[in-house]
Protein backbone atom coordinates (compact mmCIF):
# COMPACT_ATOMS: atom_id res chain seq x y z
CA UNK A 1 -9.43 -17.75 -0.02
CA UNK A 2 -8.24 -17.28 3.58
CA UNK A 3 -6.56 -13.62 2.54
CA UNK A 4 -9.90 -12.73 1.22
CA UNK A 5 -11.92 -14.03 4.14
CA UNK A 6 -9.71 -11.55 6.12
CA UNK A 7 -10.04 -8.67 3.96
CA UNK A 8 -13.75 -9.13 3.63
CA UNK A 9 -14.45 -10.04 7.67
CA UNK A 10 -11.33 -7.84 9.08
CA UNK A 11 -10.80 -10.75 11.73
CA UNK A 12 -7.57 -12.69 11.63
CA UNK A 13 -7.48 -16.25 10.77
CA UNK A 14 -5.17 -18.69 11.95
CA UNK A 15 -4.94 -22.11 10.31
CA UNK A 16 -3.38 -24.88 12.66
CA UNK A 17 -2.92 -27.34 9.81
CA UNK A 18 -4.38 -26.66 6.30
CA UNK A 19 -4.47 -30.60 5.64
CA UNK A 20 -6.36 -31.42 9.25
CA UNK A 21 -8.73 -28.40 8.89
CA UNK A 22 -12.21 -28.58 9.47
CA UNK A 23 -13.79 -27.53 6.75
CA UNK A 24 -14.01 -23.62 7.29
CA UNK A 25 -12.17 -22.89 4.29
CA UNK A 26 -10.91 -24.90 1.06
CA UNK A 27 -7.23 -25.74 0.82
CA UNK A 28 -7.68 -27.69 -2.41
CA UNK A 29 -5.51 -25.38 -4.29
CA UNK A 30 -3.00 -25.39 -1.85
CA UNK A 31 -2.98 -29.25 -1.63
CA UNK A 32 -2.70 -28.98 -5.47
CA UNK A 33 0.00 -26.41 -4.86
CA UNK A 34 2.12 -28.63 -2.54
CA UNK A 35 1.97 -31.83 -4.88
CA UNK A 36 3.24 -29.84 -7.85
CA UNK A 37 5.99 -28.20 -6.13
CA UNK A 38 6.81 -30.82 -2.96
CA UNK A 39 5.98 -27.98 -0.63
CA UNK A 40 4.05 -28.75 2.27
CA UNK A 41 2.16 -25.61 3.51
CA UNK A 42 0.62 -26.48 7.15
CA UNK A 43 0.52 -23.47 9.37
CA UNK A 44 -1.41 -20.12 7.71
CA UNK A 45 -2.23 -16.61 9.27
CA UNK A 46 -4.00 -14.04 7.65
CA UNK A 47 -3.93 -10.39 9.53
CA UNK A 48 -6.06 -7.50 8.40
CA UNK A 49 -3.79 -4.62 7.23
CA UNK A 50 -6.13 -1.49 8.51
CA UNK A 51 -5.52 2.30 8.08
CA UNK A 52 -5.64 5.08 10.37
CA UNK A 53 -9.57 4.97 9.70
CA UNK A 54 -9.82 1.12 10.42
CA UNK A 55 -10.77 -0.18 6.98
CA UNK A 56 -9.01 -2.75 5.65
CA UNK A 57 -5.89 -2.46 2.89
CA UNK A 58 -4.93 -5.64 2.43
CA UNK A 59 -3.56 -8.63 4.00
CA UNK A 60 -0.65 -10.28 5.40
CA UNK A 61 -0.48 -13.77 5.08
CA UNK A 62 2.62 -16.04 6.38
CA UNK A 63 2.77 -19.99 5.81
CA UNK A 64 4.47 -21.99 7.78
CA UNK A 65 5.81 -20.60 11.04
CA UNK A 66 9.18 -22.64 12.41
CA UNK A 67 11.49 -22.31 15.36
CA UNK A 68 14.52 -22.23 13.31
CA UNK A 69 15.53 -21.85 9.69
CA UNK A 70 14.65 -25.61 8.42
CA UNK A 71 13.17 -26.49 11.25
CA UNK A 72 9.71 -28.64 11.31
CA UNK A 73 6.62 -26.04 10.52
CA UNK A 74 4.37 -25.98 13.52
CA UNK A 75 1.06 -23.25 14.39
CA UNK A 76 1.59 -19.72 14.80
CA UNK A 77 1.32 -18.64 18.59
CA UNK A 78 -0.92 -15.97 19.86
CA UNK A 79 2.34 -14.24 20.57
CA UNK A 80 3.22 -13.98 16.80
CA UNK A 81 -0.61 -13.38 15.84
CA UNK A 82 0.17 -10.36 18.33
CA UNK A 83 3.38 -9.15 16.61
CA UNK A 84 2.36 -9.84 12.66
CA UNK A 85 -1.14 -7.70 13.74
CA UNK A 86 1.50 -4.87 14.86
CA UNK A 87 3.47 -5.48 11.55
CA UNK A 88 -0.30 -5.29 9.44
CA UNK A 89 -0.46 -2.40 11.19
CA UNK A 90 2.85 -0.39 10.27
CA UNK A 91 2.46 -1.72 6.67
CA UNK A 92 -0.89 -0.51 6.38
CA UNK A 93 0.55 3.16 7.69
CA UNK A 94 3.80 2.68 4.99
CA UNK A 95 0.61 1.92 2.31
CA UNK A 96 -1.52 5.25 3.23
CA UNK A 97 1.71 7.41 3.20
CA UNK A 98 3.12 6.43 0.03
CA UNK A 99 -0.44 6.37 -1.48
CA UNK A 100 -0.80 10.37 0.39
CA UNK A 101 2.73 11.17 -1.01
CA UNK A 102 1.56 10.35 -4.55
CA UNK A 103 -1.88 12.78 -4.29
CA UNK A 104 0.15 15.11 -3.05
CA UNK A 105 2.56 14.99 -6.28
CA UNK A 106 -0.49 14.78 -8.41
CA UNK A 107 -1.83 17.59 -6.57
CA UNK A 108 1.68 19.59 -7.13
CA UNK A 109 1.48 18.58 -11.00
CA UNK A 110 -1.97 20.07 -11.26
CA UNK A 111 -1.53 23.25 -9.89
CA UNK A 112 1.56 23.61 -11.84
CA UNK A 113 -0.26 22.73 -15.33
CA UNK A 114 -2.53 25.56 -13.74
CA UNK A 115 0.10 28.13 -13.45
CA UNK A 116 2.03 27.51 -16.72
CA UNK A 117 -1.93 28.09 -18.20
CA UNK A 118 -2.05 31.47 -16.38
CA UNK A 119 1.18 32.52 -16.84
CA UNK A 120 0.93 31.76 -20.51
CA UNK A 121 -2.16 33.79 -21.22
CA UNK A 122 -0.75 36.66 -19.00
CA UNK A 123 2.14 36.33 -21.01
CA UNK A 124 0.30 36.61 -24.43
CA UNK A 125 -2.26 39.79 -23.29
CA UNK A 126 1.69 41.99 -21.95
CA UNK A 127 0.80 41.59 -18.03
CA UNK A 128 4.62 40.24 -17.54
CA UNK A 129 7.46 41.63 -16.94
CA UNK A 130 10.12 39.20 -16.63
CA UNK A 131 10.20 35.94 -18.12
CA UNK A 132 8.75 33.02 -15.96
CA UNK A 133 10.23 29.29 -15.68
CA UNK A 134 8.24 26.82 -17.90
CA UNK A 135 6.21 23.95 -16.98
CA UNK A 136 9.27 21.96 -17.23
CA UNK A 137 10.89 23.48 -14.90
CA UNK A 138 8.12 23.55 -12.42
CA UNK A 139 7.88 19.20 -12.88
CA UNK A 140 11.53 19.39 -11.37
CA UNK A 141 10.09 21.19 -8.24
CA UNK A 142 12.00 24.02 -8.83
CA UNK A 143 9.78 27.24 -7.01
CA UNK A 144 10.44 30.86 -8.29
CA UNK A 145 9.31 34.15 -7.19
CA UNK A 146 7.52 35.74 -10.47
CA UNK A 147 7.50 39.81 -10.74
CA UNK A 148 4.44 40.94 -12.57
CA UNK A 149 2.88 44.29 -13.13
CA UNK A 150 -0.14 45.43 -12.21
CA UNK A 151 -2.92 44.11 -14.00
CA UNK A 152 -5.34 47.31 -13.74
């Protein structure tokens, strides 16, 4: 519920103690959580992941921030707030380049669908010459310089 208070608000939220909070949000399933698994989840901060056009993502959310690696969970500081925001940030950038990589190899796919469609009816009506690489070959990302004759 916190995560989706972020995405939906785009403000950070920074829980102190889930079992001493004040009502703003419902931590019954995390109390639930904690008795079934003898967790104790205390400290929470949710930060906006935003893109290069400042809509939200997703979310990052941490539990329990400590000093040391078993140490006693305590708050997150505004100095970590500060640092996990710059680490929404660069995830959000990793997310809208991977998701711009894959259009792009859509994008690649299509036109080369497009050109073994061409190449196949120029094929069947004599306007080649040589013989061109297949769609198969073009799905490998292999590029190759086609001769063809004139067409008038």
């Amino acid at each position: 519920m916190v995560a989706a208070n972020a995405a939906v608000t785009g403000k950070t939220v920074n829980v102190a103690d889930t079992y001493a909070d004040d009502g703003d949000f419902d931590f019954s399933g995390t109390r639930t959580f904690d008795e079934k698994t003898g967790y104790r989840s205390r400290s929470l901060l949710a930060v906006p992941m935003r893109n290069h056009d400042d809509e939200v993502i997703g979310v990052l959310q941490l539990l329990n921030a400590k000093d040391a690696p078993g140490g006693e969970s305590r708050p997150f500081t505004a100095e970590e707030e500060r640092l996990v925001t710059s680490l929404a940030s660069q995830a959000a950038i990793a997310m809208t380049n991977r998701r711009l990589i894959e259009e792009q190899r859509e994008l690649f796919m299509k036109k080369a669908q497009i050109w073994a469609a061409t190449r196949d009816f120029l094929k069947r009506h004599g306007f080649l010459e040589v013989e061109t690489p297949s769609f198969e070959t073009y799905q490998t990302g292999c590029r190759h310089k086609i001769v063809s004759r004139k067409l008038f």
